[in-house]
N, C-alpha and C. Protein backbone atom coordinates (compact mmCIF):
# COMPACT_ATOMS: atom_id res chain seq x y z
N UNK A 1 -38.72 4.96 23.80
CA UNK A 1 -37.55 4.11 23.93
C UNK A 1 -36.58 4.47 22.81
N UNK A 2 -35.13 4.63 23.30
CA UNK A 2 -34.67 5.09 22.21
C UNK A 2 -33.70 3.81 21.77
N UNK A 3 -33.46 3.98 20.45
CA UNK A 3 -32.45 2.63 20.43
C UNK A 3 -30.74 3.04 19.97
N UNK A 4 -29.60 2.93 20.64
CA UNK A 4 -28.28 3.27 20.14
C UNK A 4 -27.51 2.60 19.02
N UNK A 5 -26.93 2.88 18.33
CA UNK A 5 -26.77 4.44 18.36
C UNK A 5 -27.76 5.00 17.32
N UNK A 6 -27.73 6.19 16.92
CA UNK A 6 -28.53 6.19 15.67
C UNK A 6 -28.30 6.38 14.51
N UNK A 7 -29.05 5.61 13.52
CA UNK A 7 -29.52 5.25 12.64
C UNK A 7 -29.28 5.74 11.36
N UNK A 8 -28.67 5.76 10.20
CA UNK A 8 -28.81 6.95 8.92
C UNK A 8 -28.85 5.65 7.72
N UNK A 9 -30.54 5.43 7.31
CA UNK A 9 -30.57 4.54 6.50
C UNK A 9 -31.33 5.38 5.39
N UNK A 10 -32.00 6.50 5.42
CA UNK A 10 -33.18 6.91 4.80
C UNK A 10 -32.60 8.26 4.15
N UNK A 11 -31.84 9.23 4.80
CA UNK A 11 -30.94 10.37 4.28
C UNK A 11 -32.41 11.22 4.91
N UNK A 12 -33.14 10.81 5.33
CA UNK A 12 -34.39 12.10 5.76
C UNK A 12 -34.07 11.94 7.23
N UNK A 13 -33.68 13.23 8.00
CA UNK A 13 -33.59 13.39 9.29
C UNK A 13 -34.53 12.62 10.09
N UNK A 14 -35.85 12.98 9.86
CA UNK A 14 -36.92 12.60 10.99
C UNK A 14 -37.13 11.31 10.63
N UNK A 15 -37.13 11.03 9.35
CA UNK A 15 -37.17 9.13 9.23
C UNK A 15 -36.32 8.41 10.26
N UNK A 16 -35.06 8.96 9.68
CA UNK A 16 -34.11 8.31 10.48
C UNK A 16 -34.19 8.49 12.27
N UNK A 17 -34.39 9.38 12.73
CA UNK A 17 -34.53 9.78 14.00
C UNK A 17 -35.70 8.41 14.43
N UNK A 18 -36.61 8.76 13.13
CA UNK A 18 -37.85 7.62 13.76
C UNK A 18 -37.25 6.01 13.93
N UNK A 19 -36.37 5.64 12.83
CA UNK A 19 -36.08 4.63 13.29
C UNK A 19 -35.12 4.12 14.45
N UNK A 20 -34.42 5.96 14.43
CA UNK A 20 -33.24 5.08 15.68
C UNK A 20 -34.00 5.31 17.43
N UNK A 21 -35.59 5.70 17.10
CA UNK A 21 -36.13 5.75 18.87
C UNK A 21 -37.23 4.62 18.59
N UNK A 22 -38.08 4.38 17.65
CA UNK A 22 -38.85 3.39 17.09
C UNK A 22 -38.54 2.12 16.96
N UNK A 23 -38.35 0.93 17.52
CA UNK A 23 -37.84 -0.19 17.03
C UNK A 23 -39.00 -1.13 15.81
N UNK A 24 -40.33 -0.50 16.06
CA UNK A 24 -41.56 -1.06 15.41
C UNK A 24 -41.27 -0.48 13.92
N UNK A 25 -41.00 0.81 14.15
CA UNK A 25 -40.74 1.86 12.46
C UNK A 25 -39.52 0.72 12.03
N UNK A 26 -38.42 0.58 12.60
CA UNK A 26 -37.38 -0.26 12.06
C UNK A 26 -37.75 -1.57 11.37
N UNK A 27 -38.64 -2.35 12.58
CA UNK A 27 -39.04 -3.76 11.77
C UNK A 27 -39.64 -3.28 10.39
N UNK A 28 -40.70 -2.66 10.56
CA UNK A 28 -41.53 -2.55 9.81
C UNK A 28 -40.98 -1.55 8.29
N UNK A 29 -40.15 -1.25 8.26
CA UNK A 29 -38.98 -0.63 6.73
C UNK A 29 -38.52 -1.96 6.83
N UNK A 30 -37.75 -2.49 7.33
CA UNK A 30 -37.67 -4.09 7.07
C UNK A 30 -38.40 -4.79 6.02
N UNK A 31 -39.60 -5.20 6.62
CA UNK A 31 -40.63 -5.87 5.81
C UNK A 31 -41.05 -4.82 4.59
N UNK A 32 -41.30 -3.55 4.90
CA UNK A 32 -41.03 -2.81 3.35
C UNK A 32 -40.04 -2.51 2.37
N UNK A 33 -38.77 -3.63 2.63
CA UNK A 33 -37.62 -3.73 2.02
C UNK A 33 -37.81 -4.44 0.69
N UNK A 34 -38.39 -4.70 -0.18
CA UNK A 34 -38.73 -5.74 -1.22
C UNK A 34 -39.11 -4.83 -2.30
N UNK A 35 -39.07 -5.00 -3.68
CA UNK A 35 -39.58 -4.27 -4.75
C UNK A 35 -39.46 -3.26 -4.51
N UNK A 36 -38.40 -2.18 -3.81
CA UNK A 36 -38.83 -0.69 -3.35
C UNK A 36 -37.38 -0.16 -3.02
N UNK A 37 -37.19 0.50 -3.42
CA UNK A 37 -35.74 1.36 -2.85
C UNK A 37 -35.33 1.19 -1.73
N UNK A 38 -34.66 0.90 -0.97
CA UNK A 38 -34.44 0.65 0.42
C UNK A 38 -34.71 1.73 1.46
N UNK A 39 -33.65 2.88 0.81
CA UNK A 39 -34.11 4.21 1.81
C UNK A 39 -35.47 4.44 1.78
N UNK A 40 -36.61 4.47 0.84
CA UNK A 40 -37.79 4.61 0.50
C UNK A 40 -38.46 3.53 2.13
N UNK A 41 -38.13 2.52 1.43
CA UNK A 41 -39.02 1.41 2.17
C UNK A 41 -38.83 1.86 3.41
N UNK A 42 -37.49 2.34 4.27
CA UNK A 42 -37.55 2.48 5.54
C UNK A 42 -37.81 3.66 6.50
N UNK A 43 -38.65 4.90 5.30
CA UNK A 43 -39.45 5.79 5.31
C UNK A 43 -40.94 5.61 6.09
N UNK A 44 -41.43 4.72 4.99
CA UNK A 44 -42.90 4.08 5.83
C UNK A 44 -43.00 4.27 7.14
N UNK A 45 -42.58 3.76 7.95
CA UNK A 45 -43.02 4.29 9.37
C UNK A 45 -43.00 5.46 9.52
N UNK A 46 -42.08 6.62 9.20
CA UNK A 46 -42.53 7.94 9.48
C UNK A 46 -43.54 8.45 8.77
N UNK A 47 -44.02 7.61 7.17
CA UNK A 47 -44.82 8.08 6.20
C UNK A 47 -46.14 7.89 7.34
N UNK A 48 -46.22 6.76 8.02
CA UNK A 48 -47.37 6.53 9.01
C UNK A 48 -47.86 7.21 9.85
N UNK A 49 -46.69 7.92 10.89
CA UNK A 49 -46.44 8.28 12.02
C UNK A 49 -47.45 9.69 11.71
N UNK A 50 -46.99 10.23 10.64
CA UNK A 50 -47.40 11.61 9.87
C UNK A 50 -48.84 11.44 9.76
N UNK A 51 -49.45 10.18 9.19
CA UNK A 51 -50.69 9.95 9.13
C UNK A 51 -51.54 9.64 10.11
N UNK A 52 -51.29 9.01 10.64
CA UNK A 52 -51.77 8.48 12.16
C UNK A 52 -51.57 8.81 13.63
N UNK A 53 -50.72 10.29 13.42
CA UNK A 53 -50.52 10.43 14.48
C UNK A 53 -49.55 9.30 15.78
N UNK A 54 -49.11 8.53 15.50
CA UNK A 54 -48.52 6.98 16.34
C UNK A 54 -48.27 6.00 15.86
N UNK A 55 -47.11 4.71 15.97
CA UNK A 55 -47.19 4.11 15.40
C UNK A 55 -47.06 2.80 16.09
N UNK A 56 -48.32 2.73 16.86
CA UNK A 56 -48.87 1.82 17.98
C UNK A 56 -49.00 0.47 17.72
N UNK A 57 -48.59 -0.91 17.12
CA UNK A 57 -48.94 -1.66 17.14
C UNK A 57 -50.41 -2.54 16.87
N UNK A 58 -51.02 -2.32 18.30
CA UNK A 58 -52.00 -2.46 18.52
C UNK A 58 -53.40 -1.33 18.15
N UNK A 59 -53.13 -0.52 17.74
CA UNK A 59 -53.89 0.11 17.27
C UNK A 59 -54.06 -0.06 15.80
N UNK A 60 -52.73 -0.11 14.75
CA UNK A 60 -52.71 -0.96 13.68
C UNK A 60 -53.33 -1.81 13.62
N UNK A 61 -53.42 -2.73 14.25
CA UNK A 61 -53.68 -3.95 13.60
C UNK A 61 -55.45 -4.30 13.92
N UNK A 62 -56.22 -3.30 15.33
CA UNK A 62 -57.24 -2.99 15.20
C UNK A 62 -57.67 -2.64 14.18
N UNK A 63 -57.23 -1.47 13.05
CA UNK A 63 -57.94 -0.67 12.27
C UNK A 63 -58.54 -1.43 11.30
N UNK A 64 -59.51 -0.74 10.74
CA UNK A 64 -60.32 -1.59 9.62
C UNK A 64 -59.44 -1.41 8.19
N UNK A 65 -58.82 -3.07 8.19
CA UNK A 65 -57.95 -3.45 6.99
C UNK A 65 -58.00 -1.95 5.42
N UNK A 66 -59.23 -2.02 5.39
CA UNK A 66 -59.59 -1.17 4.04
C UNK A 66 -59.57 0.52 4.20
N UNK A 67 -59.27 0.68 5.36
CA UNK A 67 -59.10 2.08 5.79
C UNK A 67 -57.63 2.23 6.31
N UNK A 68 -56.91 0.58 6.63
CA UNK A 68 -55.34 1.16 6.82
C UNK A 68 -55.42 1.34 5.34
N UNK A 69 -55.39 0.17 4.49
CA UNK A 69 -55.07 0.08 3.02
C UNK A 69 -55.02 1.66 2.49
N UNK A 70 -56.12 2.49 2.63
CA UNK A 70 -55.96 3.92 1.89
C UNK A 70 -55.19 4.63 2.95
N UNK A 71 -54.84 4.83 3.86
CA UNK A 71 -53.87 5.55 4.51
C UNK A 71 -52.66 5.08 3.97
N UNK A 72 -52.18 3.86 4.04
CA UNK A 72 -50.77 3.72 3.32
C UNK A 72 -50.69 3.83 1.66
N UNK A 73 -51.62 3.59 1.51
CA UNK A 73 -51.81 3.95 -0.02
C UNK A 73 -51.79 5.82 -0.46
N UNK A 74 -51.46 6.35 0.37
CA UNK A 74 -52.15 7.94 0.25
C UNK A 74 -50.48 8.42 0.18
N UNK A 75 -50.64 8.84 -1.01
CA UNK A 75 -49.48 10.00 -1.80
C UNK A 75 -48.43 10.49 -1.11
N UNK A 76 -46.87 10.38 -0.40
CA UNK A 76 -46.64 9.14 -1.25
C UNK A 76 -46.62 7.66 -0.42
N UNK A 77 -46.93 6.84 -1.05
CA UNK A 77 -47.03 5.36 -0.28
C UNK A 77 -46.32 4.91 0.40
N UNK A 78 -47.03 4.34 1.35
CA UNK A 78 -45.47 3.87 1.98
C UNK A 78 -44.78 2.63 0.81
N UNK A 79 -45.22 2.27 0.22
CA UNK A 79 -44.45 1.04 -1.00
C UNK A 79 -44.97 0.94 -2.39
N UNK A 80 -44.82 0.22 -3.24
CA UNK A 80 -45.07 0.63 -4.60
C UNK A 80 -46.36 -0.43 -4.93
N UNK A 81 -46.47 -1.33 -3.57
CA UNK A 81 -47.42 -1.57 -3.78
C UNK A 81 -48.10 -1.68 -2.31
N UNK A 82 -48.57 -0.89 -2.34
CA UNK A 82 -49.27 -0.47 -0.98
C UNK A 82 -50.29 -1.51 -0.54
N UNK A 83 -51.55 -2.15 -1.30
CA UNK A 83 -52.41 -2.23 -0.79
C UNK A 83 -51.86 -3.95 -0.05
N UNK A 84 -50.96 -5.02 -0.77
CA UNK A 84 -50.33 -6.06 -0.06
C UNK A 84 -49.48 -5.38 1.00
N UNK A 85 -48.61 -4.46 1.24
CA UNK A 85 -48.17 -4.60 2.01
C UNK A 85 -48.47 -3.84 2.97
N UNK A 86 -49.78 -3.22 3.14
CA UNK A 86 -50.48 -2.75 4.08
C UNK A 86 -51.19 -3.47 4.79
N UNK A 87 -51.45 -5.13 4.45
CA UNK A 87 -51.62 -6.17 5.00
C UNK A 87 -50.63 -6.71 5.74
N UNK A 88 -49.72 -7.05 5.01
CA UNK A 88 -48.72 -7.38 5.83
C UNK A 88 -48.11 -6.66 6.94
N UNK A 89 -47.88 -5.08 6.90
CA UNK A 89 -48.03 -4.12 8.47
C UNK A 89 -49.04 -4.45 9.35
N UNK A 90 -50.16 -4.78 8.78
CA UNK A 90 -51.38 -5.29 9.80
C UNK A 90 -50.99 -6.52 10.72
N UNK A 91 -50.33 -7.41 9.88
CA UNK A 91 -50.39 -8.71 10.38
C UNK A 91 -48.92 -8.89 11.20
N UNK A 92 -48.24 -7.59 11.25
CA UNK A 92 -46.96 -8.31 11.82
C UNK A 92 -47.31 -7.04 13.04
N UNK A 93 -48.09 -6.28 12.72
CA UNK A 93 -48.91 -5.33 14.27
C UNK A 93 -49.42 -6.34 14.85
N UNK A 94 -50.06 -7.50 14.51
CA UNK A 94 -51.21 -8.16 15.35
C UNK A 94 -50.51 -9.30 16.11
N UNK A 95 -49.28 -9.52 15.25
CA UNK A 95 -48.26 -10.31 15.92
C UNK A 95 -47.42 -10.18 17.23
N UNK A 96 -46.96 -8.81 16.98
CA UNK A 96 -46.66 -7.98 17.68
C UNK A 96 -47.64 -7.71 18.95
N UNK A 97 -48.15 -7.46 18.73
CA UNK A 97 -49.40 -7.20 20.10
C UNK A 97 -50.03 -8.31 20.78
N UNK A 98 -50.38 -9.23 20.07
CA UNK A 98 -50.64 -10.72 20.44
C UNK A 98 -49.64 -11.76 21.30
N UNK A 99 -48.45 -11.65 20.50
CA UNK A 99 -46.71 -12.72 20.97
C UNK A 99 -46.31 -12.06 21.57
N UNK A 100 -46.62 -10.33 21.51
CA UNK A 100 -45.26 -10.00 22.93
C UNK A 100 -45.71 -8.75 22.88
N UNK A 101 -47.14 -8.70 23.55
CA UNK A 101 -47.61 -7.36 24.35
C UNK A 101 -47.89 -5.90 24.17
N UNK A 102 -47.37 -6.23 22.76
CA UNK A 102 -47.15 -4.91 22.17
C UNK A 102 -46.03 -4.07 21.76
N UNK A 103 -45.07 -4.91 22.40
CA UNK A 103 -43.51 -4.44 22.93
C UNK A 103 -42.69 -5.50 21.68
N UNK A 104 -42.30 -4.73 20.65
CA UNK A 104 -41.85 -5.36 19.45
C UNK A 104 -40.37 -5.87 20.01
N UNK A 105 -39.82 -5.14 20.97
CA UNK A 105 -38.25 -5.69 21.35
C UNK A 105 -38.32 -6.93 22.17
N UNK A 106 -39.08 -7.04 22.30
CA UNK A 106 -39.45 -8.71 22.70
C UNK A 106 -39.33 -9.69 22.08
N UNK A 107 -39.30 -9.68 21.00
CA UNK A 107 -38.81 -10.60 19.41
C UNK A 107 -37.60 -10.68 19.60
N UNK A 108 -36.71 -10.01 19.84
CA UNK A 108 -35.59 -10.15 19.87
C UNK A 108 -34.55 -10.19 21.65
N UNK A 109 -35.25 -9.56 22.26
CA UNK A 109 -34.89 -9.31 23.67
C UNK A 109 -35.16 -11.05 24.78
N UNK A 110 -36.29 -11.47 24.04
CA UNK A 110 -36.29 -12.74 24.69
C UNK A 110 -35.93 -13.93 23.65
N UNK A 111 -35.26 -14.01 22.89
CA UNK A 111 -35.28 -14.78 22.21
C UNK A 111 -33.73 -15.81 22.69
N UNK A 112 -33.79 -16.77 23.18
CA UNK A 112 -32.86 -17.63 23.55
C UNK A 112 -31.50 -17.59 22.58
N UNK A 113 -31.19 -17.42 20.93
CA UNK A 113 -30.05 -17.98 20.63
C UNK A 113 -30.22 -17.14 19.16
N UNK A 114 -29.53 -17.21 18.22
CA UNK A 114 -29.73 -16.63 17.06
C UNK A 114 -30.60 -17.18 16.15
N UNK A 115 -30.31 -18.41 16.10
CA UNK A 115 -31.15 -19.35 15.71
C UNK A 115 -32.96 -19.17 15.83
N UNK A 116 -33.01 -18.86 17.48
CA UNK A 116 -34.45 -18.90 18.08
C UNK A 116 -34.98 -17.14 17.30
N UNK A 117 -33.66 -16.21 17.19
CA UNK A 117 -34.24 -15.08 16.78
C UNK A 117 -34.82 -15.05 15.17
N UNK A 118 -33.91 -15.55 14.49
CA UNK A 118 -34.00 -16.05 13.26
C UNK A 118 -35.91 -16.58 12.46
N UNK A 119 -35.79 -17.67 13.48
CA UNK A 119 -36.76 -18.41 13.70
C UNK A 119 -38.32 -17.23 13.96
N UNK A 120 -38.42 -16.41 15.30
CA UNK A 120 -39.03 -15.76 15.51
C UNK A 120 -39.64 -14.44 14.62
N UNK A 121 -38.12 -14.06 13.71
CA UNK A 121 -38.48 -13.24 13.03
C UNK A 121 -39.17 -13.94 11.72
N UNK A 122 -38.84 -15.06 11.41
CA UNK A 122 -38.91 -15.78 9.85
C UNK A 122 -40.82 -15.92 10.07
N UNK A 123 -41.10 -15.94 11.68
CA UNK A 123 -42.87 -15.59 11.41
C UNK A 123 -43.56 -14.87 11.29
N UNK A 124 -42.63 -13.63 10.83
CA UNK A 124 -43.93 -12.67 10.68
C UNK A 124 -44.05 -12.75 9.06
N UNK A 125 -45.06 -12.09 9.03
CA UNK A 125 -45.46 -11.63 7.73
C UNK A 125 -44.88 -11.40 6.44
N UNK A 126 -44.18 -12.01 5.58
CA UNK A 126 -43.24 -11.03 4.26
C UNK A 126 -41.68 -11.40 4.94
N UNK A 127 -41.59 -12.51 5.83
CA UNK A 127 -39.88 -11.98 6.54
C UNK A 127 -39.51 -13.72 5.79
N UNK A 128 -38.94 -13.98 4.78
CA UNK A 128 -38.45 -15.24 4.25
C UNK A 128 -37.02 -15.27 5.27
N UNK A 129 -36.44 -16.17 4.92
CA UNK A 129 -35.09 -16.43 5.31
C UNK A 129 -34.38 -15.38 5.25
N UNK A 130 -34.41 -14.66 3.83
CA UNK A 130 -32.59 -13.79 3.50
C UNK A 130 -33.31 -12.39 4.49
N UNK A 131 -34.42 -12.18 4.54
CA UNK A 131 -34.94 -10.75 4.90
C UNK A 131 -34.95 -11.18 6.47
N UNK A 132 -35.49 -12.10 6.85
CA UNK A 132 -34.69 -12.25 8.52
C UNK A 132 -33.23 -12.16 8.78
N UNK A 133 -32.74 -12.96 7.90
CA UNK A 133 -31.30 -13.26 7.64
C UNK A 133 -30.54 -11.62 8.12
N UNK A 134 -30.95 -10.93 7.17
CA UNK A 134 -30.58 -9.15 7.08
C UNK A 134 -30.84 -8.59 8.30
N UNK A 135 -32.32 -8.80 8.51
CA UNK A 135 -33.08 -8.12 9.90
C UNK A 135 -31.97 -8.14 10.83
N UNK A 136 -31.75 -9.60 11.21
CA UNK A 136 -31.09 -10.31 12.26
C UNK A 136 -29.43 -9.62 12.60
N UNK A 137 -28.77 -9.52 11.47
CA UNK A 137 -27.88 -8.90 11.22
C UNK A 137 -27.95 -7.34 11.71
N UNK A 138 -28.66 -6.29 10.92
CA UNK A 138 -28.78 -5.60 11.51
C UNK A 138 -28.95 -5.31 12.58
N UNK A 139 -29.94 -6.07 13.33
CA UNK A 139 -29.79 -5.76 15.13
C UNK A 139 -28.54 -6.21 15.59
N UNK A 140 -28.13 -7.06 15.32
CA UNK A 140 -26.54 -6.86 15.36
C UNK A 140 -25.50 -6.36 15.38
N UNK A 141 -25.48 -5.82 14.03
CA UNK A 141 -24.48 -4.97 13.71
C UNK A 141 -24.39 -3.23 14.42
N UNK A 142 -25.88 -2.95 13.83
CA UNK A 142 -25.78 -1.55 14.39
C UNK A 142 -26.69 -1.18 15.85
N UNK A 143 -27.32 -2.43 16.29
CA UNK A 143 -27.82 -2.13 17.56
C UNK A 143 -27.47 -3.13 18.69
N UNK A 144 -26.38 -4.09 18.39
CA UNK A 144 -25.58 -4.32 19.73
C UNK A 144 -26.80 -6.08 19.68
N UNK A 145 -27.67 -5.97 19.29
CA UNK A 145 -28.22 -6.96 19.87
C UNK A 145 -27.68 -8.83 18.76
N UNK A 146 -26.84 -9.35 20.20
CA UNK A 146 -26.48 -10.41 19.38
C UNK A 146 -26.23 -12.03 20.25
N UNK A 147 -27.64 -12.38 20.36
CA UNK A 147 -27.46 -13.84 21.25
C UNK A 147 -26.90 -14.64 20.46
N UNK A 148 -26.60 -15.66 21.20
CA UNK A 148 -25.26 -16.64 21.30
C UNK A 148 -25.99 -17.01 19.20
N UNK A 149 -24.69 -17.21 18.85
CA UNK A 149 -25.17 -18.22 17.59
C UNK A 149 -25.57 -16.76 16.42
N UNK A 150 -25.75 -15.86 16.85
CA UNK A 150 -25.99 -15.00 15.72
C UNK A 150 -25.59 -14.81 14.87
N UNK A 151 -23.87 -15.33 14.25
CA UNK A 151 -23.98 -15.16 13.24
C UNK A 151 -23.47 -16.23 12.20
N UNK A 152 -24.03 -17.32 13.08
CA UNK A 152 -24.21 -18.68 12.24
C UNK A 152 -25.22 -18.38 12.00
N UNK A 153 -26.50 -17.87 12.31
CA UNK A 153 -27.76 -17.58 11.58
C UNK A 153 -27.92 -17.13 10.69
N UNK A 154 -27.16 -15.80 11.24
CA UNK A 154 -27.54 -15.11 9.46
C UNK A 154 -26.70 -15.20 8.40
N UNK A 155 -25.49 -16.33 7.95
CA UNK A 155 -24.63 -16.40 7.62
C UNK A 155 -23.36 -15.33 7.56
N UNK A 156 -23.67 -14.98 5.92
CA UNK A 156 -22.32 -13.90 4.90
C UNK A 156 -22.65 -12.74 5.61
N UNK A 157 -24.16 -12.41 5.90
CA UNK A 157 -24.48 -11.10 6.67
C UNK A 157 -23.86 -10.88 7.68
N UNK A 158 -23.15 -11.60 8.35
CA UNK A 158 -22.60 -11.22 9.63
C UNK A 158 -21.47 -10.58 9.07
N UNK A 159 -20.51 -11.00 8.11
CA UNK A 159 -19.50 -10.82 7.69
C UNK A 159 -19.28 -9.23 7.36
N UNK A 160 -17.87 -8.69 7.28
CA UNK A 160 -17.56 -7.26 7.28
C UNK A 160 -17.85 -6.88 5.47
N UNK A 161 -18.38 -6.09 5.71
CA UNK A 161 -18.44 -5.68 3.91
C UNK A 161 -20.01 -4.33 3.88
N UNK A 162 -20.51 -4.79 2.66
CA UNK A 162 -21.39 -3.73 2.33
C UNK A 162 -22.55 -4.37 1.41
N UNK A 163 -22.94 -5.87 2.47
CA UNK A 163 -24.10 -6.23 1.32
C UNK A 163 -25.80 -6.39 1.73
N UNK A 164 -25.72 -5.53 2.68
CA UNK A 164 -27.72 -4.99 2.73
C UNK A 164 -27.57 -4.31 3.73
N UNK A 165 -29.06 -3.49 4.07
CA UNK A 165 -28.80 -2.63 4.63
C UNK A 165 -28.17 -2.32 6.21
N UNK A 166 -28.04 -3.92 6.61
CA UNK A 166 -27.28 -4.07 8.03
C UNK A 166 -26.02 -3.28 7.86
N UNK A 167 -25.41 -2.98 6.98
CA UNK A 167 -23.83 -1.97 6.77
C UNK A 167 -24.02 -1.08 6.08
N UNK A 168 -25.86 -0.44 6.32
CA UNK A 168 -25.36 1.05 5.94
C UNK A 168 -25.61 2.20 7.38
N UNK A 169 -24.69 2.84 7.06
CA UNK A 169 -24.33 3.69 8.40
C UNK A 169 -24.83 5.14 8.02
N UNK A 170 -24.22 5.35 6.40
CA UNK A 170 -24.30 7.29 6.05
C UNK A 170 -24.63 6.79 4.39
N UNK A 171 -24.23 7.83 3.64
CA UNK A 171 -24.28 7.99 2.67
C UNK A 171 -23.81 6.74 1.58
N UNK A 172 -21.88 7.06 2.11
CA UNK A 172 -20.85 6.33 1.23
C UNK A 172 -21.47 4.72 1.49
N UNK A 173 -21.80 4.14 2.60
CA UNK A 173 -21.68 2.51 2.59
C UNK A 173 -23.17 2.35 2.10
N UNK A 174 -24.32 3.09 1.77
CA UNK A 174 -25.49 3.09 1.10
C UNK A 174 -25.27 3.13 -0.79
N UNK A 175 -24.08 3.59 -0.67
CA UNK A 175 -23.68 3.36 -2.13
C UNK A 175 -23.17 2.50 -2.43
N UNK A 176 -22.55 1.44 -1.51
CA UNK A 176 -21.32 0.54 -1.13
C UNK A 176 -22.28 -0.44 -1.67
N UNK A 177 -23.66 -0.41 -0.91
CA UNK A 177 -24.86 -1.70 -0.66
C UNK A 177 -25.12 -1.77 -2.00
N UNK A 178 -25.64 -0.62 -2.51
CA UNK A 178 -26.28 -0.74 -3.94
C UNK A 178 -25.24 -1.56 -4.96
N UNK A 179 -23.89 -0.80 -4.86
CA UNK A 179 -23.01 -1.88 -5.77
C UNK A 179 -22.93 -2.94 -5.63
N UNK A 180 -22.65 -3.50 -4.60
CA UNK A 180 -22.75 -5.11 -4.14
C UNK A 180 -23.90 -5.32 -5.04
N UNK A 181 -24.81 -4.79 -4.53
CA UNK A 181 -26.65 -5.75 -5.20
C UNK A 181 -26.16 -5.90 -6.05
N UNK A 182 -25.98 -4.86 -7.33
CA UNK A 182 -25.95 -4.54 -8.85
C UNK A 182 -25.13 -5.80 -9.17
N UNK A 183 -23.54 -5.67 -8.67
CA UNK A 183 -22.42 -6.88 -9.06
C UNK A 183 -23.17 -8.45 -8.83
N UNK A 184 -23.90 -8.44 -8.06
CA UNK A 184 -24.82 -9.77 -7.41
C UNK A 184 -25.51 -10.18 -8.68
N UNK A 185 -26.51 -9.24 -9.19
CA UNK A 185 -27.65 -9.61 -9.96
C UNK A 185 -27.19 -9.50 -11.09
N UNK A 186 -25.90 -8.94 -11.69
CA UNK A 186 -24.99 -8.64 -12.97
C UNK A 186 -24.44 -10.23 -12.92
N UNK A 187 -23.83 -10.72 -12.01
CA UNK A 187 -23.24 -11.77 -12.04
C UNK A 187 -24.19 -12.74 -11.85
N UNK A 188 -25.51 -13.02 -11.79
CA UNK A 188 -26.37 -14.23 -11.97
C UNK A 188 -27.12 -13.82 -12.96
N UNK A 189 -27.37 -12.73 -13.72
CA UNK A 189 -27.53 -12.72 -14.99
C UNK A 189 -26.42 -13.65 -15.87
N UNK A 190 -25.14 -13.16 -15.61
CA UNK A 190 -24.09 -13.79 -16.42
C UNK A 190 -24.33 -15.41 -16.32
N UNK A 191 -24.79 -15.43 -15.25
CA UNK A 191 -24.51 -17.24 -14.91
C UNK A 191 -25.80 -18.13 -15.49
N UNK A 192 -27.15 -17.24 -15.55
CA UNK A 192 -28.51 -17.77 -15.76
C UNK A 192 -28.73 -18.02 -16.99
């Protein structure tokens, strides 16, 4: 399944390729968005794909926890801290395969309102508010997908600018993102 248009979040061809036919590789750099470089984090699924040959859901979340753990843990990681969030890939595979068949676009493809998507995504594994918030946005922004209410959900994210990775497209607005952060966390330093 491929998803339009594609994708340039990672600057590595085949990453990116993986995420713009992969919608599972996409969630799942998502949830490896935290403590970790962004382009990095949304590597992982191809770091997988390489390892495992597939990046099946349901076959994830079968595997024996302590044997995904050293595959994502294996040089270089998919995250900086591999062995939590190789749990958390487990648990949002089992979600995935369990709530909707296996078929991760189902999270979002049936989901009644922005709100309900919001909601749906805020259960998986590692997805708080602002990281659904983003998710949500992004399927939005760069993949068209946007039920009613979407962007009362995700608030400022809906908005035109350059502040996560829902507005990065290439290179320049990946530099755009990082400044925003920096000015963000510069300015609640100032305030804290």
């Amino acid at each position: 399944m491929s998803l339009m248009p594609s994708l340039h979040i990672t600057g590595d061809e085949a990453a990116d390729k993986l995420l713009s036919e992969d919608p599972f590789a996409l969630l799942l750099g998502m949830a490896l968005d935290q403590q970790y470089r962004m382009e990095d984090a949304f590597k992982g699924g191809h770091k997988l794909v390489t390892r495992l040959g597939h990046l099946d859901p349901a076959k994830i979340a079968e595997m024996d926890p302590e044997e995904f753990k050293a595959i994502a843990s294996t040089p270089p990681a998919i995250h900086r801290f591999p062995g939590s969030m190789s749990a958390k890939v487990q648990g949002i595979a089992t979600i995935v395969t369990n709530e909707y068949g296996g078929d991760v676009t189902r999270l979002w493809t049936e989901a009644t309102s922005g709100k309900d998507l919001l909601k749906r995504v805020q259960a998986l594994p590692g997805f708080g508010k602002q990281k659904a918030q983003i998710f949500v946005s992004l399927l939005a922004k760069q993949l068209g997908v946007r039920p009613d209410g979407w962007q009362e959900a995700v608030g400022d994210y809906a908005l035109d600018g350059y502040r996560s990775v829902a507005d990065v497209v290439d290179v320049a607005s990946l530099q755009k993102v990082r400044d925003y952060k920096q000015q963000k966390k510069a300015a609640a330093k100032a305030a804290g």
